[in-house]
C-alpha atoms as a PDB file:
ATOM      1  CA  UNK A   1     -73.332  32.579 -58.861  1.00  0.00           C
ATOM      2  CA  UNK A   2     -76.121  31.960 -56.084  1.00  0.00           C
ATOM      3  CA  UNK A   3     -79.090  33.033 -58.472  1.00  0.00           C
ATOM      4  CA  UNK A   4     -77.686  31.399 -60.990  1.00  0.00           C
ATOM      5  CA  UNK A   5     -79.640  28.635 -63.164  1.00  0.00           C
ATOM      6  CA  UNK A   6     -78.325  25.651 -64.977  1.00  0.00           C
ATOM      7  CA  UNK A   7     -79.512  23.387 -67.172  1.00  0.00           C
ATOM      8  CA  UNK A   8     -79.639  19.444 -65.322  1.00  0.00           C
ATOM      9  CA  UNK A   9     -79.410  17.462 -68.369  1.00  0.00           C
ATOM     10  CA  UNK A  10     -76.513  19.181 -70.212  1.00  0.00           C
ATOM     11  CA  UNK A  11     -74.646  18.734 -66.697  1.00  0.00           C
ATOM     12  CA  UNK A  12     -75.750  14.736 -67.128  1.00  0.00           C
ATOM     13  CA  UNK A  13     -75.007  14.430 -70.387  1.00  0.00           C
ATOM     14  CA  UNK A  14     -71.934  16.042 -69.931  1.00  0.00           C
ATOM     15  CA  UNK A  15     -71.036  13.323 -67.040  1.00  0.00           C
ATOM     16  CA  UNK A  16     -71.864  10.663 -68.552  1.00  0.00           C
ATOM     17  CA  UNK A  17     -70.062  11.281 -71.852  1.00  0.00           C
ATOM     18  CA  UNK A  18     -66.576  11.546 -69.836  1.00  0.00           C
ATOM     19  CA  UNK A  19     -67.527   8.841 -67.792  1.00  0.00           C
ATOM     20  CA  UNK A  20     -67.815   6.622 -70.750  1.00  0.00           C
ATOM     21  CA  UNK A  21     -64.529   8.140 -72.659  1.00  0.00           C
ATOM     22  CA  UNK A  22     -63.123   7.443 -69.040  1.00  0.00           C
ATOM     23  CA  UNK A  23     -64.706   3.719 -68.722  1.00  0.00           C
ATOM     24  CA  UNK A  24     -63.502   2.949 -72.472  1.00  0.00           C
ATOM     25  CA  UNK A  25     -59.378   4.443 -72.171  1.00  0.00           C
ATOM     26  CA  UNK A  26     -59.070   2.694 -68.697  1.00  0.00           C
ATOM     27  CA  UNK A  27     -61.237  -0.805 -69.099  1.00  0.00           C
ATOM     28  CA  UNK A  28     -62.602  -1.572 -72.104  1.00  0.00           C
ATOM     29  CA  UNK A  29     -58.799  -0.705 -74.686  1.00  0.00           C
ATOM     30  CA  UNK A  30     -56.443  -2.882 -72.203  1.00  0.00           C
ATOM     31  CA  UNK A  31     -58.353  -6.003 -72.631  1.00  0.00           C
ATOM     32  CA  UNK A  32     -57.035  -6.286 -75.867  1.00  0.00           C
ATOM     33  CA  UNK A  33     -53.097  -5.815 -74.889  1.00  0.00           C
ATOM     34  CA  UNK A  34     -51.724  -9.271 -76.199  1.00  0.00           C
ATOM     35  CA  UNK A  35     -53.567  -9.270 -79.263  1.00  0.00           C
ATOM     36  CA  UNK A  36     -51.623  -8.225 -82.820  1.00  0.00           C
ATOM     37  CA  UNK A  37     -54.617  -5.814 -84.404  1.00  0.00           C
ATOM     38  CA  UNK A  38     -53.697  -3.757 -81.072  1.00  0.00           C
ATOM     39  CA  UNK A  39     -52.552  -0.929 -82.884  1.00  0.00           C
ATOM     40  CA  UNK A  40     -55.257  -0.816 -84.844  1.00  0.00           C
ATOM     41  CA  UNK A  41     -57.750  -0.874 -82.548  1.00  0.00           C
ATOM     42  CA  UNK A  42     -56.477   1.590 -80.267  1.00  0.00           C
ATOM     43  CA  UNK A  43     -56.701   3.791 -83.091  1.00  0.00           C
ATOM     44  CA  UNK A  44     -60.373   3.393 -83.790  1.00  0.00           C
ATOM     45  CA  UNK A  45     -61.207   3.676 -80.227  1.00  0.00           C
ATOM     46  CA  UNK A  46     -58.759   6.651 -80.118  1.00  0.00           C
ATOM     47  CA  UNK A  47     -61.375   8.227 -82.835  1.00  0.00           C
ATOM     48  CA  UNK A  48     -64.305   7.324 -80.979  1.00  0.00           C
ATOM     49  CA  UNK A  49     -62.942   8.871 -77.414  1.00  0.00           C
ATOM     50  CA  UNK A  50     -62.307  12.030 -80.276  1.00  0.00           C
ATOM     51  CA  UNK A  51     -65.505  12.538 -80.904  1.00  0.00           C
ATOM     52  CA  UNK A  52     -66.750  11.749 -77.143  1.00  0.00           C
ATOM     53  CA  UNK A  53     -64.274  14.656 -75.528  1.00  0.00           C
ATOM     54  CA  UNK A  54     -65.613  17.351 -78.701  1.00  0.00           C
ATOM     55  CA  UNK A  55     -69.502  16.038 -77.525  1.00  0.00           C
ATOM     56  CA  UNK A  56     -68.487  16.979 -74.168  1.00  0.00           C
ATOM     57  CA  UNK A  57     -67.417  20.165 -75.071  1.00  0.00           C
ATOM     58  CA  UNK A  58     -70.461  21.471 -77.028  1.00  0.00           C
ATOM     59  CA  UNK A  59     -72.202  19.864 -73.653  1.00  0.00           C
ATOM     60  CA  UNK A  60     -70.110  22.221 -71.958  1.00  0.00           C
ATOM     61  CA  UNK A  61     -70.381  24.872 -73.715  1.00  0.00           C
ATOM     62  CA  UNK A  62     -74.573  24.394 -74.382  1.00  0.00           C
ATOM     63  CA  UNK A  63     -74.230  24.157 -70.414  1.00  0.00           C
ATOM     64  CA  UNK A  64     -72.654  27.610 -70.033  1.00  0.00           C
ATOM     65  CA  UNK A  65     -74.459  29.317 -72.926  1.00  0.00           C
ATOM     66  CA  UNK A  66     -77.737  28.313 -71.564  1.00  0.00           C
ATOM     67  CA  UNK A  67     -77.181  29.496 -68.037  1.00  0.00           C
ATOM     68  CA  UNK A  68     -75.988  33.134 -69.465  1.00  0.00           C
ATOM     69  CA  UNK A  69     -79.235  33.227 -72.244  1.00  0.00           C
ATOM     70  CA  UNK A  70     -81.646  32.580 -69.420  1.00  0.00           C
ATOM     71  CA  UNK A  71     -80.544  36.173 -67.029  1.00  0.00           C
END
């Protein structure tokens, strides 16, 4: 694990991707709380946060592949 390389921008991209499925669950869906389309919109931004989490799991996983292709 010492000698071991990673690639910096999957680890950033990787960040920032939870970091914005994060920002959007906990901020950005419970300004909308009082409003009757609620349901529906939690459901399009439930898609969205989807597809962020499966981006940041081929992140992870170009993260760990990378650092194994490169001993």
């Amino acid at each position: 694990m010492a000698g071991r390389k990673i690639n910096i921008f999957y680890l950033i991209s990787f960040i920032c991707t939870i970091i914005l499925a994060a920002y959007i669950w906990l901020v950005f869906v419970p300004q909308f709380s009082g409003y009757p389309e609620q349901e529906s919109f939690s459901l399009a931004i439930f898609l969205v946060i989807a597809l962020l989490l499966v981006a940041a799991g081929i992140q992870l996983f170009l993260l760990i592949s990378s650092s194994h292709s490169e001993e």
